[in-house]
Each structure stands twice: as C-alpha cells, then as structure tokens.
C-alpha atoms as a PDB file:
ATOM      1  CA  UNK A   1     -24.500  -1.106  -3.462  1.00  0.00           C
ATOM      2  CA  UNK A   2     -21.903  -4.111  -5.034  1.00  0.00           C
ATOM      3  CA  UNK A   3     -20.737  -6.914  -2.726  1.00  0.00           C
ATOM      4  CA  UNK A   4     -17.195  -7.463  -3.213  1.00  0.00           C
ATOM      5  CA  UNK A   5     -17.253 -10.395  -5.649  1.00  0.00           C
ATOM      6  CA  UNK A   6     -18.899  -7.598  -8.429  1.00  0.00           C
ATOM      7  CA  UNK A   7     -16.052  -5.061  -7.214  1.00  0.00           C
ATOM      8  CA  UNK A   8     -13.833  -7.993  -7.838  1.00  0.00           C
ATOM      9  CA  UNK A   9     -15.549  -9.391 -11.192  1.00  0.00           C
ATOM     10  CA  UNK A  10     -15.598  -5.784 -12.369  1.00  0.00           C
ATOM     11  CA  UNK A  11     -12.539  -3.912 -11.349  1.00  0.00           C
ATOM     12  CA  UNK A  12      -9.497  -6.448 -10.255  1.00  0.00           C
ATOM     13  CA  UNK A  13     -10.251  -9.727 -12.307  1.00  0.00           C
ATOM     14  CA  UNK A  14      -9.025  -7.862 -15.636  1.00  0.00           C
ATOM     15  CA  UNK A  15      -5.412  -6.981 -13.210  1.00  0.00           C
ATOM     16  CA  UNK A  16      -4.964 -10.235 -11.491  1.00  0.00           C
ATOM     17  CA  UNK A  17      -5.503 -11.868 -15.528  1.00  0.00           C
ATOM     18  CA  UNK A  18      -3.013  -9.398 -16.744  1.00  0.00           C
ATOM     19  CA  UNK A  19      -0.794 -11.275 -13.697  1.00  0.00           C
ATOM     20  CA  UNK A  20      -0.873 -14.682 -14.605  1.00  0.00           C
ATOM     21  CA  UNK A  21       0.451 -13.383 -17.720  1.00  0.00           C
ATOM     22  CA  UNK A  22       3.840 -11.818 -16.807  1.00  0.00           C
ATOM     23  CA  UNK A  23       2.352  -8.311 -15.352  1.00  0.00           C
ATOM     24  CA  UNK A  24       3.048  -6.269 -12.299  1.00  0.00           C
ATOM     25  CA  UNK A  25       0.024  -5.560 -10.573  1.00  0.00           C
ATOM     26  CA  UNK A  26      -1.407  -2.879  -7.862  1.00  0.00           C
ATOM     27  CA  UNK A  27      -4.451  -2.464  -6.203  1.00  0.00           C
ATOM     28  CA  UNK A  28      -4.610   1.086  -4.576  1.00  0.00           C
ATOM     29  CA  UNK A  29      -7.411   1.246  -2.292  1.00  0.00           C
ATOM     30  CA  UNK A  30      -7.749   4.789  -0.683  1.00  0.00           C
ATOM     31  CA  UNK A  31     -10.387   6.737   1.159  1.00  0.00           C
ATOM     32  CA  UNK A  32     -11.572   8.028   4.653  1.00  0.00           C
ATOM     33  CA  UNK A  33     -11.311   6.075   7.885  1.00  0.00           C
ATOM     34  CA  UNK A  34     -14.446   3.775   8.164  1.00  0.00           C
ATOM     35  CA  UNK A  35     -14.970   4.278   4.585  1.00  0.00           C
ATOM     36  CA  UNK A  36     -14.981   0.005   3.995  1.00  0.00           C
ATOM     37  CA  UNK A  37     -11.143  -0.260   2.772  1.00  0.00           C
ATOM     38  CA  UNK A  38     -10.433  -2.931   4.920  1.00  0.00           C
ATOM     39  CA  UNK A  39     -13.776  -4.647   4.469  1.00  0.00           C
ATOM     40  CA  UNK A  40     -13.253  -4.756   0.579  1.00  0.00           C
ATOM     41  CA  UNK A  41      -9.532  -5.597   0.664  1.00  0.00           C
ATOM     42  CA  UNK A  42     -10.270  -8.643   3.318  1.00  0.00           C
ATOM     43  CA  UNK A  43     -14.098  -9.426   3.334  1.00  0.00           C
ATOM     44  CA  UNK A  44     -15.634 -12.360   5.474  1.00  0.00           C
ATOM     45  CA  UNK A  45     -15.585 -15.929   4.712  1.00  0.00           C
ATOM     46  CA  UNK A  46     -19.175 -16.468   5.058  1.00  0.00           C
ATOM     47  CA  UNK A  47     -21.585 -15.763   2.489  1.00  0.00           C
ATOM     48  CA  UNK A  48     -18.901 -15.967  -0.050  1.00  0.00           C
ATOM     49  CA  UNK A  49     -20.146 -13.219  -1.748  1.00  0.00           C
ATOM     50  CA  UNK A  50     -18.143 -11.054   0.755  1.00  0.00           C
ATOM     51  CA  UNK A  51     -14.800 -12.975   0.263  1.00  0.00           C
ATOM     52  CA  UNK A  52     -12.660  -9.932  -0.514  1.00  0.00           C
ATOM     53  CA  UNK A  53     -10.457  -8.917  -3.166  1.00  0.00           C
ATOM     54  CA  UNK A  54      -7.142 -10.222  -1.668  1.00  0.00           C
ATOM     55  CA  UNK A  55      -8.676 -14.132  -0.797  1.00  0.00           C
ATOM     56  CA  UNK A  56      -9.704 -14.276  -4.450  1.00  0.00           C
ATOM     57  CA  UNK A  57      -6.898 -12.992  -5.992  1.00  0.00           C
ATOM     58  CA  UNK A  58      -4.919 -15.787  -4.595  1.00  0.00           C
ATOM     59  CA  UNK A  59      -7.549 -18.180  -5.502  1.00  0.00           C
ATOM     60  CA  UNK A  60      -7.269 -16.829  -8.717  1.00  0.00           C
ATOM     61  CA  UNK A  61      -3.343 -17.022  -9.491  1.00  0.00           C
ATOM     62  CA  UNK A  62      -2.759 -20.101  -7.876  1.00  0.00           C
ATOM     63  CA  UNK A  63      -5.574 -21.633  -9.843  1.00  0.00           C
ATOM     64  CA  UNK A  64      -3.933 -20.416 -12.723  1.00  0.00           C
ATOM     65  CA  UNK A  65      -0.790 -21.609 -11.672  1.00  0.00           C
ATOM     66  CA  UNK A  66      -2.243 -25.510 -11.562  1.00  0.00           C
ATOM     67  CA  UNK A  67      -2.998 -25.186 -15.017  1.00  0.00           C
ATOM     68  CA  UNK A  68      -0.074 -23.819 -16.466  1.00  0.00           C
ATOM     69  CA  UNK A  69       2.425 -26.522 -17.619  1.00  0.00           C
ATOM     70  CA  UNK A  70       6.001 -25.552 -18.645  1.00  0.00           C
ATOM     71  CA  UNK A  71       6.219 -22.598 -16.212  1.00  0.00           C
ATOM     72  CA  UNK A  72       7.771 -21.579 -13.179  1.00  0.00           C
ATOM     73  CA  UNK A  73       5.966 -18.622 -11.381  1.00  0.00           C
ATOM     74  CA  UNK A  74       7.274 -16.532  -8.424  1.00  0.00           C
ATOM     75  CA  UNK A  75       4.331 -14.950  -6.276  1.00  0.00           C
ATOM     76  CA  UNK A  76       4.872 -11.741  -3.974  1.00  0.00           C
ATOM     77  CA  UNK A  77       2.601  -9.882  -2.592  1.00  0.00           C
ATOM     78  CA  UNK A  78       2.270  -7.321   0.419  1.00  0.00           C
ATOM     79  CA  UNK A  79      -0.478  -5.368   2.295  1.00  0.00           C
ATOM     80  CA  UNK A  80       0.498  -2.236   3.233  1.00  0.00           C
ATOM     81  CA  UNK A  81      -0.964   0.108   5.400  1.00  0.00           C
ATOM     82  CA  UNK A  82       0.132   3.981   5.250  1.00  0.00           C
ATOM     83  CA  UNK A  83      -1.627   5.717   7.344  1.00  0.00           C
ATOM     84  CA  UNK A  84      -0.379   9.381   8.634  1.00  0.00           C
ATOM     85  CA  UNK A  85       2.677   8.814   6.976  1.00  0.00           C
ATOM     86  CA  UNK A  86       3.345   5.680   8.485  1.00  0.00           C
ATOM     87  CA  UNK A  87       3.709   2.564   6.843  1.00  0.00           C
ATOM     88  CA  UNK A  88       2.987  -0.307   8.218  1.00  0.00           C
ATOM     89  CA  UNK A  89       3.491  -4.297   6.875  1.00  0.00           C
ATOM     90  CA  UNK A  90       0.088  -5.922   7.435  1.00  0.00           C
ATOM     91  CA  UNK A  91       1.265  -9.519   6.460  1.00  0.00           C
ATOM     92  CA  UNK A  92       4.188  -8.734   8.295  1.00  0.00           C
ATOM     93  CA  UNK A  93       4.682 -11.118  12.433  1.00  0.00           C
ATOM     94  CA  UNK A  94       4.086  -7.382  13.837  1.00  0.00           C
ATOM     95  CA  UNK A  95       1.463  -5.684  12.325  1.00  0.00           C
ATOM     96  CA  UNK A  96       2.267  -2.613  14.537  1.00  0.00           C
ATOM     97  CA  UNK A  97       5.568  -2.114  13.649  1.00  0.00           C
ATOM     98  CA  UNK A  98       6.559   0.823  11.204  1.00  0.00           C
ATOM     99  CA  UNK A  99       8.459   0.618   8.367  1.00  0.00           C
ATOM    100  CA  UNK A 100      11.194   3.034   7.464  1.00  0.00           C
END
C-alpha cells in the first residue's frame, strides 16, 4: 500500500544519509518472482512518486556531494541480480552475462 518514495523516505533515506557521511551501504531486496523487486529498486519516471529507490539515491548523494566543500568523494555502486545461483551485473554492457 506505499509508493516507493514512502519505502524510500522510510526505509533507505536513513542508509543513503549514513553514506554521505563515510558509510558503506546495502540495500538487500529479496522475495518471490513477480513479487515488485524490480519495480521498487527501478520505479517509473512518471508520476514521480514511483521514481525508485536506486534514481533517488543518486539524486540524493550527488546532491549532497554539491554541497559539501573541502571533500573529495568516490561513488560505486552495482545492481546485482542472483538469481538460481547465478549472478548477474545489471549495470554491467551485458546484462545476460554471468559472473563467476
């Protein structure tokens, strides 16, 4: 019953915070097939309300990154997929290639 900007507001805005400030972060999303991993992880551009968790945690830390001064930041991040034991790079150029 949340759209993904209170899943965001409520669950990974307190992480991605604890980011800008030095910390490691994960976000572990797990569940059945079809069960709206994807959805929540990605979302849809339009409303905005459905932006998902991954488009505004980047807003997020690079908006936080404008405002620092005196700071040099290094940002990684990856999208993984495992799925029957196989994992899989989904920001990778070949989302269909396993990883060993």
């Amino acid at each position: 019953e949340h759209n993904t900007e209170q899943i965001y507001n409520e669950i990974a805005y307190p992480l991605v915070e604890s980011v800008t400030e030095g910390y490691n972060g994960t976000i572990f999303a797990y569940g059945q097939t079809g069960s709206g991993k994807s959805f929540t992880m990605q979302g849809v551009v339009d409303p905005s309300t459905q932006k998902g968790i991954i488009p505004r945690a980047f807003e997020h830390i690079f908006e936080s990154i404008q405002c620092a001064e005196n700071a040099k930041f290094l940002v990684r991040a990856s999208y993984l997929e495992i799925y029957n034991e196989d994992i899989r790079d989904l920001l990778g150029p070949d989302t269909k290639q396993k990883l060993e």
